[in-house]
N, C-alpha and C. Protein backbone atom coordinates (compact mmCIF):
# COMPACT_ATOMS: atom_id res chain seq x y z
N UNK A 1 66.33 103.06 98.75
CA UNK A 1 66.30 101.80 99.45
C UNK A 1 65.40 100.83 98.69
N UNK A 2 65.96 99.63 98.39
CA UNK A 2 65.22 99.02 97.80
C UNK A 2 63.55 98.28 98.28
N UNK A 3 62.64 97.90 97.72
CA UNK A 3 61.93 97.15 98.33
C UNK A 3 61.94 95.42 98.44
N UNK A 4 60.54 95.52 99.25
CA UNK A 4 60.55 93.90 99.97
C UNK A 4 60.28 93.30 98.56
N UNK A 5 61.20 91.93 98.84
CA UNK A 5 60.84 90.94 97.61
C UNK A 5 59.46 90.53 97.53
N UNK A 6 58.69 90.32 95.91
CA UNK A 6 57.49 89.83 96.17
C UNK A 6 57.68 88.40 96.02
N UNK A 7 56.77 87.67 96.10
CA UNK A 7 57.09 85.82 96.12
C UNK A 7 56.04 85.98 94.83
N UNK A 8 56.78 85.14 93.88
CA UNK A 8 56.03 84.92 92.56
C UNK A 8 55.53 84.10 92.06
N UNK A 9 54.79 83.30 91.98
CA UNK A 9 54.37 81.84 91.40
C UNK A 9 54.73 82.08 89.95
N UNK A 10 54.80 80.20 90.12
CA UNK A 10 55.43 79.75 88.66
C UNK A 10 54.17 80.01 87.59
N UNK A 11 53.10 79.98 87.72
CA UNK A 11 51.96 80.25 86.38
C UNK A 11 52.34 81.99 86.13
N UNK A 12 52.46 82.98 87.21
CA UNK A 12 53.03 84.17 87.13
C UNK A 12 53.99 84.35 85.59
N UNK A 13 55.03 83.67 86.56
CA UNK A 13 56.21 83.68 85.77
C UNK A 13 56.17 82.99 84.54
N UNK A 14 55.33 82.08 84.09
CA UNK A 14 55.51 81.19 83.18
C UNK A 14 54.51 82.62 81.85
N UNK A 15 53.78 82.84 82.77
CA UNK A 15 53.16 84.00 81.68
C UNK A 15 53.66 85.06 81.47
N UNK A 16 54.63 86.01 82.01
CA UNK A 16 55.68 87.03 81.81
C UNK A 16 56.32 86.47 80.72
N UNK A 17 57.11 85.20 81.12
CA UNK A 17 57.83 84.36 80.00
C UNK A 17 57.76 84.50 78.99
N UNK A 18 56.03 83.85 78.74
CA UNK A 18 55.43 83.59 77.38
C UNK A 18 55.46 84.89 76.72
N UNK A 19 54.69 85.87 77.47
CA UNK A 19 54.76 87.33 77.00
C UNK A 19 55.83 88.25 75.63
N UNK A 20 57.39 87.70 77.21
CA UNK A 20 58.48 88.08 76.19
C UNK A 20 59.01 87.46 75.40
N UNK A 21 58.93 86.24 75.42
CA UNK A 21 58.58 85.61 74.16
C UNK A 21 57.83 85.79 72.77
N UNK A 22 56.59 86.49 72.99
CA UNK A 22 55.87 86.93 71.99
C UNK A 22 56.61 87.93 71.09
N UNK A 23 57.52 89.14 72.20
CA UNK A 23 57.77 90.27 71.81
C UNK A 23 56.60 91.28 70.81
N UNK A 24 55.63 90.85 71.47
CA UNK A 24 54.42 92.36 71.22
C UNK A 24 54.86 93.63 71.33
N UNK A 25 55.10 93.98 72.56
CA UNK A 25 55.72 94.46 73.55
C UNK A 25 56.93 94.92 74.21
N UNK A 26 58.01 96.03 74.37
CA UNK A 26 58.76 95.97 74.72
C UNK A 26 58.86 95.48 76.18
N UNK A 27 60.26 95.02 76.68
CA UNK A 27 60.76 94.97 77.79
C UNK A 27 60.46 96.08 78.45
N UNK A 28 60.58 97.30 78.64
CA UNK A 28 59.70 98.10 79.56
C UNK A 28 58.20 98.48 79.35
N UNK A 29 57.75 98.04 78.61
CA UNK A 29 56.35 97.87 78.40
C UNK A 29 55.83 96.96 79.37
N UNK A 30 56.72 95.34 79.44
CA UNK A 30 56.30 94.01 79.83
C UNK A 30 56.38 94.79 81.18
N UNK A 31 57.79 95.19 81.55
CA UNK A 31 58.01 95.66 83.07
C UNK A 31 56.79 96.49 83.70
N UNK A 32 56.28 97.38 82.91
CA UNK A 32 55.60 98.27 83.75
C UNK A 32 53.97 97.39 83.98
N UNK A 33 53.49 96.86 82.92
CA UNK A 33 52.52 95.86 82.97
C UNK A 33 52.50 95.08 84.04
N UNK A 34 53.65 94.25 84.66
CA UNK A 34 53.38 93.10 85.56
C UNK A 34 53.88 93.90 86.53
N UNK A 35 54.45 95.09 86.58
CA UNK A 35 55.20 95.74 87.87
C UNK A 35 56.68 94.57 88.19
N UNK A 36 57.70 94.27 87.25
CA UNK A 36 58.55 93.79 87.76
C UNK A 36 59.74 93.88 86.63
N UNK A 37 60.96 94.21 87.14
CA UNK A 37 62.20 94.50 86.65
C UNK A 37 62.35 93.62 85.44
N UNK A 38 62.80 94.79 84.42
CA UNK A 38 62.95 94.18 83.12
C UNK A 38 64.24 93.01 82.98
N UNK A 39 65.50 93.28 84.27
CA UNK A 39 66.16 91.90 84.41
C UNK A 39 65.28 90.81 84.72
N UNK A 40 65.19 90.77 85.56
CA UNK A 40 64.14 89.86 85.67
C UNK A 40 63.09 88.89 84.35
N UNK A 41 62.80 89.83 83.81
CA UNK A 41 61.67 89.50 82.92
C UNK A 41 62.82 88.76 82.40
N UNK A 42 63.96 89.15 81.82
CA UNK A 42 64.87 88.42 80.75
C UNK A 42 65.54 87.21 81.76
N UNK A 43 65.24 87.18 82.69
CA UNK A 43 66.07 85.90 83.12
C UNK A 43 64.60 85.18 83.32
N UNK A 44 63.23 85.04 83.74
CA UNK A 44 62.63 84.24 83.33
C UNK A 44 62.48 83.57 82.28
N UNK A 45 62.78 84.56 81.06
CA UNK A 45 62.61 84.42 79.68
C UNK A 45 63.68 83.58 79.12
N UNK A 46 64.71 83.59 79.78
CA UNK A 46 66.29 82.42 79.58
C UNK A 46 65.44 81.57 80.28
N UNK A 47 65.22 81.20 81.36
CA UNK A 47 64.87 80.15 81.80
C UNK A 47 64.21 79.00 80.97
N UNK A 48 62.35 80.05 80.56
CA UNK A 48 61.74 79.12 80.04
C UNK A 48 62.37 78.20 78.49
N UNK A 49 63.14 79.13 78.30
CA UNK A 49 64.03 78.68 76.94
C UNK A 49 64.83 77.38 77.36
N UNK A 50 65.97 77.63 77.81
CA UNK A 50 66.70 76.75 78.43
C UNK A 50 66.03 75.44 79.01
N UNK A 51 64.66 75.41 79.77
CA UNK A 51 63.87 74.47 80.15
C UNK A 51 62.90 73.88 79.30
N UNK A 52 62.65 74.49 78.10
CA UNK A 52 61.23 74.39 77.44
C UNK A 52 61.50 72.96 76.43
N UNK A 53 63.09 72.34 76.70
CA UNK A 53 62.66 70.86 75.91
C UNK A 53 62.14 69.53 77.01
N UNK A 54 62.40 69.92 78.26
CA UNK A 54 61.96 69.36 79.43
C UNK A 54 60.30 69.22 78.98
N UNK A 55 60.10 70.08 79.07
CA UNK A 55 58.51 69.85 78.44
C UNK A 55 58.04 68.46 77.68
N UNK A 56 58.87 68.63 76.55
CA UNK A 56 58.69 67.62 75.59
C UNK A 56 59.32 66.18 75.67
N UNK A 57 59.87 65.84 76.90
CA UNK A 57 60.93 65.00 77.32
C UNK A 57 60.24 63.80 77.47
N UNK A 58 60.82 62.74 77.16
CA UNK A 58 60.21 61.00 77.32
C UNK A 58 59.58 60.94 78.46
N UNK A 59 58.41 60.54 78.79
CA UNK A 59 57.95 60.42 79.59
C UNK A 59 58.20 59.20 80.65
N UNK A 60 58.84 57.79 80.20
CA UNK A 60 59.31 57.15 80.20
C UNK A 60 60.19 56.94 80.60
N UNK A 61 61.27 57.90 80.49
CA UNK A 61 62.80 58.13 81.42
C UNK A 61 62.32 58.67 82.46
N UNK A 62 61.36 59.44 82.53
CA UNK A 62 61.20 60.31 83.71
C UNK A 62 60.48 59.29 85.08
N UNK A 63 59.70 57.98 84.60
CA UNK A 63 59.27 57.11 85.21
C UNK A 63 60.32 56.17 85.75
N UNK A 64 61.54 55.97 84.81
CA UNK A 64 62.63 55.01 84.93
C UNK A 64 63.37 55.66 85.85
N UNK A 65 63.68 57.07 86.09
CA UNK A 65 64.37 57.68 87.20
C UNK A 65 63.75 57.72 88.59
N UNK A 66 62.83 58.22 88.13
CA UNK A 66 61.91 57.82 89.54
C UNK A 66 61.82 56.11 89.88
N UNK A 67 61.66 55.33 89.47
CA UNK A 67 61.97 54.06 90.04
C UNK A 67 62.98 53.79 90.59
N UNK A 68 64.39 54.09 89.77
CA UNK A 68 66.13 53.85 90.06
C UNK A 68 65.97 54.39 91.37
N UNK A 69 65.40 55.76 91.65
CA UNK A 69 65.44 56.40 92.88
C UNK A 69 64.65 55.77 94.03
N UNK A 70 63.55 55.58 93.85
CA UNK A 70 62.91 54.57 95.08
C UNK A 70 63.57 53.25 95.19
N UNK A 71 64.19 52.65 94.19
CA UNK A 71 65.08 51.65 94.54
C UNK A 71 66.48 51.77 95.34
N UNK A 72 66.94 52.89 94.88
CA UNK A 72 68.21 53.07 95.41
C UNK A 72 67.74 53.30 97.23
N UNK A 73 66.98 54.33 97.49
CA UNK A 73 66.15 54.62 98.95
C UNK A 73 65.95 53.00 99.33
N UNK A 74 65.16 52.21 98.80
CA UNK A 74 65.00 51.16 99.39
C UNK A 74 65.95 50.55 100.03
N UNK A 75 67.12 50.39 99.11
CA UNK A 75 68.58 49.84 99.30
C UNK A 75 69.00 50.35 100.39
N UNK A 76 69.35 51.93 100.10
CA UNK A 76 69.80 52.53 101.68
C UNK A 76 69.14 52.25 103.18
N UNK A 77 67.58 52.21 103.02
CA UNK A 77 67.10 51.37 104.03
C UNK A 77 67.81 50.02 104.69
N UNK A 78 67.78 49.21 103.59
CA UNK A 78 67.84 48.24 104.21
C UNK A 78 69.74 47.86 104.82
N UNK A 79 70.45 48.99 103.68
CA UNK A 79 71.82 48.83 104.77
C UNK A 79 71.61 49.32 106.11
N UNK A 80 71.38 50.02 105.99
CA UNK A 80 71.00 50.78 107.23
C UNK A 80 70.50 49.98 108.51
N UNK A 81 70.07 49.02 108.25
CA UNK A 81 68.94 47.86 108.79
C UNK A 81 70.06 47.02 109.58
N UNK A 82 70.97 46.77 108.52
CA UNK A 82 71.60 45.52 108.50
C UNK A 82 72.80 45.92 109.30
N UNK A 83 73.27 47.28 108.76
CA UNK A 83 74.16 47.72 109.95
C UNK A 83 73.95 47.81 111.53
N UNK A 84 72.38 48.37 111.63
CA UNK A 84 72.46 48.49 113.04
C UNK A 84 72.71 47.06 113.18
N UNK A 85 71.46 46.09 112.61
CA UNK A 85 71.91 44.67 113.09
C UNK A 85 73.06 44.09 113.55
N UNK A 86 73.80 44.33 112.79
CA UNK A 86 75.22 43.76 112.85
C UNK A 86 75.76 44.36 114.31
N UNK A 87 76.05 46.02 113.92
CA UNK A 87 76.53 46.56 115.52
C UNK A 87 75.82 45.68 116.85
N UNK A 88 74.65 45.54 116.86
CA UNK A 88 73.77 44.66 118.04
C UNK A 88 74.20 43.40 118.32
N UNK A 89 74.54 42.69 117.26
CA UNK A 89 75.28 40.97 116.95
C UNK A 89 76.42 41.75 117.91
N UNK A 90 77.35 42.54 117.18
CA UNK A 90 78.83 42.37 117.84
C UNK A 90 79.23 42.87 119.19
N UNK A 91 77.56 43.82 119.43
CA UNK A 91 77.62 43.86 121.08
C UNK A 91 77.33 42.98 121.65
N UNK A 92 76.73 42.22 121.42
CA UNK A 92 75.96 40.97 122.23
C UNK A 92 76.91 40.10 122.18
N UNK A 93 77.69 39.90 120.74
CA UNK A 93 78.66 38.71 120.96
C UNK A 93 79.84 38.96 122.00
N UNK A 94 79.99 40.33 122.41
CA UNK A 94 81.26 40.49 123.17
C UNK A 94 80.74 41.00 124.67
N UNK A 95 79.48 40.94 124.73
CA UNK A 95 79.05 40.67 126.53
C UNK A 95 79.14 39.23 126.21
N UNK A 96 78.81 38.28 125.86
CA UNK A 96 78.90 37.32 125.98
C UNK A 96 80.11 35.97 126.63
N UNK A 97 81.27 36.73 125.74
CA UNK A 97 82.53 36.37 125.99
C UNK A 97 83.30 36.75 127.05
């Protein structure tokens, strides 16, 4: 029967990573060291790969997305605004009549 999952933090994982990365060490070496499945170890180890130009990424785009995004939120606010408004106008205009 298998056991309970442990919950891992990312500095955890980011150092397993680095580890098999080094390749000091075999994969069941790394495994028995941190106590965790040598799949595992290799899919952190894809990860940090796959992610590790994020690292080095414009800092600049990453500010420009985050703006587009609080702008776009803003926007949705304010339809949102304008719709209820409107529904309220076209109730009011038709008790009226």
């Amino acid at each position: 029967m298998a056991g309970k999952r442990k919950p891992r933090s990312a500095e955890f994982k980011a150092k397993v990573a680095l580890a098999a990365l080094q390749e000091r060490r075999t994969m069941g070496e790394l495994a028995k060291q941190f106590d965790v499945h040598p799949t595992q170890i290799h899919q952190w180890k894809k990860q940090l790969q796959s992610g590790a130009a994020e690292v080095f990424a414009d800092g600049r785009q990453r500010r420009r997305d985050v703006e587009q995004q609080a702008e776009a939120s803003e926007l949705y606010e304010q339809i949102g605004r304008l719709k209820m408004e409107l529904e309220w106008l076209k109730k009011k205009a038709a008790s009226l009549d």
